[in-house]
PDB file of N, CA and C in Angstrom:
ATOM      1  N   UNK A   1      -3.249  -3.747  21.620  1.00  0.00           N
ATOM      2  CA  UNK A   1      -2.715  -5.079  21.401  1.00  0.00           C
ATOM      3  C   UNK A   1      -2.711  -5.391  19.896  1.00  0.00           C
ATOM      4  N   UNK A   2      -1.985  -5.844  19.550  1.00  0.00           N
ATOM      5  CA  UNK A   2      -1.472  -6.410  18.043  1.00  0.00           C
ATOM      6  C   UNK A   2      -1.795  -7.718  17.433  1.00  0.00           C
ATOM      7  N   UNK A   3      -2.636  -7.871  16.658  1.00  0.00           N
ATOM      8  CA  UNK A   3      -3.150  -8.795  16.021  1.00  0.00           C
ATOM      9  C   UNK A   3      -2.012  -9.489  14.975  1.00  0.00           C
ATOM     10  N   UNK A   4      -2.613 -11.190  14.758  1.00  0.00           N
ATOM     11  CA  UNK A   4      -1.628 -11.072  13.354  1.00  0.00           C
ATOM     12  C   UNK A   4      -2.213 -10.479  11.944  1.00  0.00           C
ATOM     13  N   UNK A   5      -3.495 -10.255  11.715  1.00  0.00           N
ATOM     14  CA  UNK A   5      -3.779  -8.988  10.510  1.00  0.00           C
ATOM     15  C   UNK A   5      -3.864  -7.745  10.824  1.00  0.00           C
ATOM     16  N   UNK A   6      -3.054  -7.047  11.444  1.00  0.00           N
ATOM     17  CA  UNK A   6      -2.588  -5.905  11.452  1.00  0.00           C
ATOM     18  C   UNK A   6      -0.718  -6.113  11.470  1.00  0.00           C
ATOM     19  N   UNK A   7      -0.168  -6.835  11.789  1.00  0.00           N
ATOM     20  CA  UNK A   7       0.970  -6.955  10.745  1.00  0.00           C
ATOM     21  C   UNK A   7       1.002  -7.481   9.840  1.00  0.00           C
ATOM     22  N   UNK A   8       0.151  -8.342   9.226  1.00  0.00           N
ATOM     23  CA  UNK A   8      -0.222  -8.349   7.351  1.00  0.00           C
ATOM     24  C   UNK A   8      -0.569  -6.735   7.239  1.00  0.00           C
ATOM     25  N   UNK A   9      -1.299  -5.980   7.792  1.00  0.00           N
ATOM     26  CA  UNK A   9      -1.890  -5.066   7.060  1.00  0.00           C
ATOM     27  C   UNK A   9      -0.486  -3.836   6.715  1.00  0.00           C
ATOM     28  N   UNK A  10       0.461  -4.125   8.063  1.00  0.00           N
ATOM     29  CA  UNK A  10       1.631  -3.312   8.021  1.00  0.00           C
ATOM     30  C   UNK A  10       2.376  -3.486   6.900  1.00  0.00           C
ATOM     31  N   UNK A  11       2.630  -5.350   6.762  1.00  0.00           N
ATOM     32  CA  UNK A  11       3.487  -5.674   5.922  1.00  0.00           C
ATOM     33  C   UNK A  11       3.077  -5.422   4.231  1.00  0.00           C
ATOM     34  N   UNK A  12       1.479  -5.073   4.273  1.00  0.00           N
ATOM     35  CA  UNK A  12       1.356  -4.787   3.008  1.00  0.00           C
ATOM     36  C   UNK A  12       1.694  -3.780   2.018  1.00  0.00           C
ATOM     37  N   UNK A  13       1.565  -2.537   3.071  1.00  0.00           N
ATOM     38  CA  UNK A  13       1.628  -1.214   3.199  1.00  0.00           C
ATOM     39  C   UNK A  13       3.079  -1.074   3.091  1.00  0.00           C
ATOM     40  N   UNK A  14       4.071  -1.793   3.441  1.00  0.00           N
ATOM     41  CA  UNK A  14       5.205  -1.628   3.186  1.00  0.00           C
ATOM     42  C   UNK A  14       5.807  -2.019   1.967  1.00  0.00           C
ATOM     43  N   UNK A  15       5.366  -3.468   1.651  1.00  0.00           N
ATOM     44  CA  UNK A  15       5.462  -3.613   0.312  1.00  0.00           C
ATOM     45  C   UNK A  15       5.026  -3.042  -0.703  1.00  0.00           C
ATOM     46  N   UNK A  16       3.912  -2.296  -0.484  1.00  0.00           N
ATOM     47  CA  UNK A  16       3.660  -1.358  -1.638  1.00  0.00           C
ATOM     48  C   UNK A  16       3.952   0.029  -1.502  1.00  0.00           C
ATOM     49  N   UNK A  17       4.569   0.955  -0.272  1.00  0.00           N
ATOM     50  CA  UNK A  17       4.747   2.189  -0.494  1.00  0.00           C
ATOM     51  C   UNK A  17       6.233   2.484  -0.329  1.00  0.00           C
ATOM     52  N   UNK A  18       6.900   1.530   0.779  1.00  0.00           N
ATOM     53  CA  UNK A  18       8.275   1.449   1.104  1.00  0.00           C
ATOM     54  C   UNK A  18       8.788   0.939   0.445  1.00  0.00           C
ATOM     55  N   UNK A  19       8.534  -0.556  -0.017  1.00  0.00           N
ATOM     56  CA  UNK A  19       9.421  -1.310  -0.823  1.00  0.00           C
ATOM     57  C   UNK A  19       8.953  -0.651  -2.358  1.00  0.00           C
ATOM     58  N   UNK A  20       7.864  -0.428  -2.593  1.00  0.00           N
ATOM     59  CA  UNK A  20       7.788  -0.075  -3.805  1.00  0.00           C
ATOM     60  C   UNK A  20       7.346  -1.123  -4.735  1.00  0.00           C
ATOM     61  N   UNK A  21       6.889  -2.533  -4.186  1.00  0.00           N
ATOM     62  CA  UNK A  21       6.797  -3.896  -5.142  1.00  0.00           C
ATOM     63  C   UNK A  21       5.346  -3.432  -5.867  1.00  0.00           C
ATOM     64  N   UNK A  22       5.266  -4.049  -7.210  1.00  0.00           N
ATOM     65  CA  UNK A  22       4.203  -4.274  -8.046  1.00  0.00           C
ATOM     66  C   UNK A  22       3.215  -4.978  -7.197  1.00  0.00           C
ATOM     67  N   UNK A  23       1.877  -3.970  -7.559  1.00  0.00           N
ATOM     68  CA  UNK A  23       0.996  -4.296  -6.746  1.00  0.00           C
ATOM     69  C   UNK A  23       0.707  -5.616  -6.916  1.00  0.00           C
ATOM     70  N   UNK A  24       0.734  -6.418  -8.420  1.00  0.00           N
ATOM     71  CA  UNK A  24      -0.054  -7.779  -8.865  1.00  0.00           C
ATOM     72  C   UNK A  24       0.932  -8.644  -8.100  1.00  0.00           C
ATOM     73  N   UNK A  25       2.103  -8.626  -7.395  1.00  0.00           N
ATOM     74  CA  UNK A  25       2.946  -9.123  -6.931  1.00  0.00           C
ATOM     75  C   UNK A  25       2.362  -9.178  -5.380  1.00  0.00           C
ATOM     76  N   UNK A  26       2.288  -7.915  -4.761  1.00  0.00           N
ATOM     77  CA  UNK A  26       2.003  -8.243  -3.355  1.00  0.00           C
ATOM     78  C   UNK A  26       0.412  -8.950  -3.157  1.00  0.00           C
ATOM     79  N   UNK A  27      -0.489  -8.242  -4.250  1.00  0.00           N
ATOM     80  CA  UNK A  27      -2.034  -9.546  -4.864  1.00  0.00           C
ATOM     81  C   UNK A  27      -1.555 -10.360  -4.165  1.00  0.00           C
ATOM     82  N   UNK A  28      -0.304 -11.170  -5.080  1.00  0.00           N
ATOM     83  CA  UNK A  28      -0.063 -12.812  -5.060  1.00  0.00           C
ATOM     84  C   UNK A  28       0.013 -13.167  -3.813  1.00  0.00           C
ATOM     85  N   UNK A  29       1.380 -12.298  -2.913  1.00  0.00           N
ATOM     86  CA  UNK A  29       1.982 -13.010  -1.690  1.00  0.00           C
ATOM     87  C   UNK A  29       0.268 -12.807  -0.663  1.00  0.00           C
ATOM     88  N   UNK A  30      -0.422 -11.875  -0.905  1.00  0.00           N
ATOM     89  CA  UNK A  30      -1.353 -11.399   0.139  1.00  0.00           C
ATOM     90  C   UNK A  30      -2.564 -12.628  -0.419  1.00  0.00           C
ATOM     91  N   UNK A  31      -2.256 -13.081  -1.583  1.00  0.00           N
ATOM     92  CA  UNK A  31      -3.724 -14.060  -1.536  1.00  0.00           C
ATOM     93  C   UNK A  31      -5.089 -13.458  -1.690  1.00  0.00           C
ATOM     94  N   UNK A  32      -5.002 -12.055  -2.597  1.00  0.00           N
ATOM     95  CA  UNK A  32      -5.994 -11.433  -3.332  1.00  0.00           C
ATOM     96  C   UNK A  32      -5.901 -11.756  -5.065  1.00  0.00           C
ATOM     97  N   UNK A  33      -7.599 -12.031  -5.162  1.00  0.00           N
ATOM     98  CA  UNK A  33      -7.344 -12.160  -6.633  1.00  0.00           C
ATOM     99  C   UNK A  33      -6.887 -11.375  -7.338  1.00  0.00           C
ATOM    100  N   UNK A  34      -7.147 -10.171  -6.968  1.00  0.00           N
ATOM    101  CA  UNK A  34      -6.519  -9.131  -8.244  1.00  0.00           C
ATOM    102  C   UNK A  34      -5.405  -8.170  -7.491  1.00  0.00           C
ATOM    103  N   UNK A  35      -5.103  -7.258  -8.651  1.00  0.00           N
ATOM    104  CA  UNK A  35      -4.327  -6.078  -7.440  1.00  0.00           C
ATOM    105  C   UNK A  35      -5.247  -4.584  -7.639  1.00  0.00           C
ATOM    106  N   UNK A  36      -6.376  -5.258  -8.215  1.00  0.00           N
ATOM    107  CA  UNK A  36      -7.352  -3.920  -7.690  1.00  0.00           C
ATOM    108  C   UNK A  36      -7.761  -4.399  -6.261  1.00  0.00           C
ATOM    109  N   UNK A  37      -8.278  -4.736  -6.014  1.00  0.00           N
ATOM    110  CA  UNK A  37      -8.049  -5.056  -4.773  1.00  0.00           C
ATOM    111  C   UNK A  37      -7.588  -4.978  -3.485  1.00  0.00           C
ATOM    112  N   UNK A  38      -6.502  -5.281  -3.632  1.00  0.00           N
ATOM    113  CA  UNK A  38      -5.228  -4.805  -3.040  1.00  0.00           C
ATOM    114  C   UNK A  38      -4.977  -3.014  -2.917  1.00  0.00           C
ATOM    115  N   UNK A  39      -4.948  -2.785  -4.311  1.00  0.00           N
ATOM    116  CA  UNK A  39      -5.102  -1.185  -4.046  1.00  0.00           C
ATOM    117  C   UNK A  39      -5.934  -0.623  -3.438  1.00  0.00           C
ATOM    118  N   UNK A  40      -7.112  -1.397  -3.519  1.00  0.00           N
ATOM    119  CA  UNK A  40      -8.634  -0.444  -2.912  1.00  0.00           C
ATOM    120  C   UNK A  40      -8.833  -0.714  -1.452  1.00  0.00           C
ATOM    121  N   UNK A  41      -7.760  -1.579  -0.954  1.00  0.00           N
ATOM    122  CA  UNK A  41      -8.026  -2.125   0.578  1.00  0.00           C
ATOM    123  C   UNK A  41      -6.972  -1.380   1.374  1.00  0.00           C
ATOM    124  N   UNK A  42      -5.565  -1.073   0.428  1.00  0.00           N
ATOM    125  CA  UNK A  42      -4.720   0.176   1.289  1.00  0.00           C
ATOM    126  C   UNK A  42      -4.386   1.246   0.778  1.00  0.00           C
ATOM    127  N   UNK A  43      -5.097   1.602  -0.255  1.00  0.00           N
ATOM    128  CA  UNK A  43      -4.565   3.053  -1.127  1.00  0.00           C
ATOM    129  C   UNK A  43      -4.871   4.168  -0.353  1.00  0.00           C
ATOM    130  N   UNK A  44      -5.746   4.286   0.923  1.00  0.00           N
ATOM    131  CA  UNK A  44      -5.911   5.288   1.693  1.00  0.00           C
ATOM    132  C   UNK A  44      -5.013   5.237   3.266  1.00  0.00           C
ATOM    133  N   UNK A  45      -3.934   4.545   2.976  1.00  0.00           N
ATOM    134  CA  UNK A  45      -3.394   3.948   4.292  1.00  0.00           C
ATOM    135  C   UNK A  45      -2.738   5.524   4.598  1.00  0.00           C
ATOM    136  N   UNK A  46      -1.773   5.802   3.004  1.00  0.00           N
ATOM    137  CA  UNK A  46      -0.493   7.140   3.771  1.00  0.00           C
ATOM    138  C   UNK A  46      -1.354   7.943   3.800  1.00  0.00           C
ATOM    139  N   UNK A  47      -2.416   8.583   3.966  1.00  0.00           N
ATOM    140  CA  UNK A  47      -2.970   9.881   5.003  1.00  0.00           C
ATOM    141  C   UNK A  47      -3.321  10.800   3.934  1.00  0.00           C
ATOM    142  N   UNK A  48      -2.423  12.540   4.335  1.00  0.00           N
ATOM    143  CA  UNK A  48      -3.255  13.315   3.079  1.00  0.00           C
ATOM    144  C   UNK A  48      -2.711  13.056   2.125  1.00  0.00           C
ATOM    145  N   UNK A  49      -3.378  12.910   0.692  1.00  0.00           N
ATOM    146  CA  UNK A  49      -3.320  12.670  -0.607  1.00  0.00           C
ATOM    147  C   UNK A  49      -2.458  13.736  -1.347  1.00  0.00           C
ATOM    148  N   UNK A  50      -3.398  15.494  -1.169  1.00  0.00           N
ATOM    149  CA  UNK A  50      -2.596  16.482  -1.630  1.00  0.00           C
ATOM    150  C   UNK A  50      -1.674  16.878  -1.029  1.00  0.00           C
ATOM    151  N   UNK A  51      -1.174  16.888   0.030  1.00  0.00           N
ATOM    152  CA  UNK A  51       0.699  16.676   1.092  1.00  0.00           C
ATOM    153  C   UNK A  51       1.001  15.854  -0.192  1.00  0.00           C
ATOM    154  N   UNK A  52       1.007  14.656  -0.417  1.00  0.00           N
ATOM    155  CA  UNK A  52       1.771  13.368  -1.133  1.00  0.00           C
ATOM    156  C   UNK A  52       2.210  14.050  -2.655  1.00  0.00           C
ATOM    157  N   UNK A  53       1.141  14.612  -3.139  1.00  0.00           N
ATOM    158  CA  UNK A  53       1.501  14.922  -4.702  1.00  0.00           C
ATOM    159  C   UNK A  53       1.727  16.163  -4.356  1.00  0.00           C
ATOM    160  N   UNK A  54       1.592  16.643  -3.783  1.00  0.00           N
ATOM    161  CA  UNK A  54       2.639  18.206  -3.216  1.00  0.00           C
ATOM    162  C   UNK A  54       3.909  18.127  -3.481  1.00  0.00           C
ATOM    163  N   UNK A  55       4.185  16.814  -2.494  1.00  0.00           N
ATOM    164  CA  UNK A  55       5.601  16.364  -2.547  1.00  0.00           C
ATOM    165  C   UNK A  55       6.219  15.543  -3.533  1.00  0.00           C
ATOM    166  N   UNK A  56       5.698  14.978  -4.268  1.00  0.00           N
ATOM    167  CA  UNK A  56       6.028  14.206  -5.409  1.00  0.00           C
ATOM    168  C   UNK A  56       6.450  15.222  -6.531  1.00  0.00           C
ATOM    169  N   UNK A  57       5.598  16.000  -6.908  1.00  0.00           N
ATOM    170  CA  UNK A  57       5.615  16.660  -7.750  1.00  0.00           C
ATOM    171  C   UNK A  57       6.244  18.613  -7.697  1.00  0.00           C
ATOM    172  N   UNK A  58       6.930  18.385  -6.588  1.00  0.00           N
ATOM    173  CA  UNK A  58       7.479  19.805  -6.260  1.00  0.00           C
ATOM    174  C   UNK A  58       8.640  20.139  -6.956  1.00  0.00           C
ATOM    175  N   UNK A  59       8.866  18.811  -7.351  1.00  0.00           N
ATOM    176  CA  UNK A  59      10.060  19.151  -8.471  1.00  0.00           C
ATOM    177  C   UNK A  59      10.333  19.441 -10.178  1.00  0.00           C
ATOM    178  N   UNK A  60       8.993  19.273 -10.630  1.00  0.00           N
ATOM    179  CA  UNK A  60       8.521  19.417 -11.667  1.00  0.00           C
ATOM    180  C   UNK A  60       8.858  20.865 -12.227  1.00  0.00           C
TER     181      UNK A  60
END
């Protein structure tokens, strides 16, 4: 069953990996003081880390 902070938690995660918005921006809309914060509450959301910069950086 689906809470309403687990679609904040979706919608955050989207704004910062899908949409791509500045973290101090989604801070604001999410009502965290900072955007450390913010980073440190979903920076482990997308899964494996080295997959990610695997893929980021395969083109280098």
């Amino acid at each position: 069953m689906w809470h309403p902070h687990d679609l904040r938690h979706v919608a955050a995660c989207w704004m910062l990996f899908d949409g791509g918005l500045d973290p101090a921006v989604v801070a604001t809309l999410l009502g965290h003081a900072n955007a450390a914060f913010t980073l440190s509450r979903y920076v482990g959301v997308r899964g494996d880390l080295s997959a990610t910069v695997t893929a980021a950086t395969e083109d280098w």
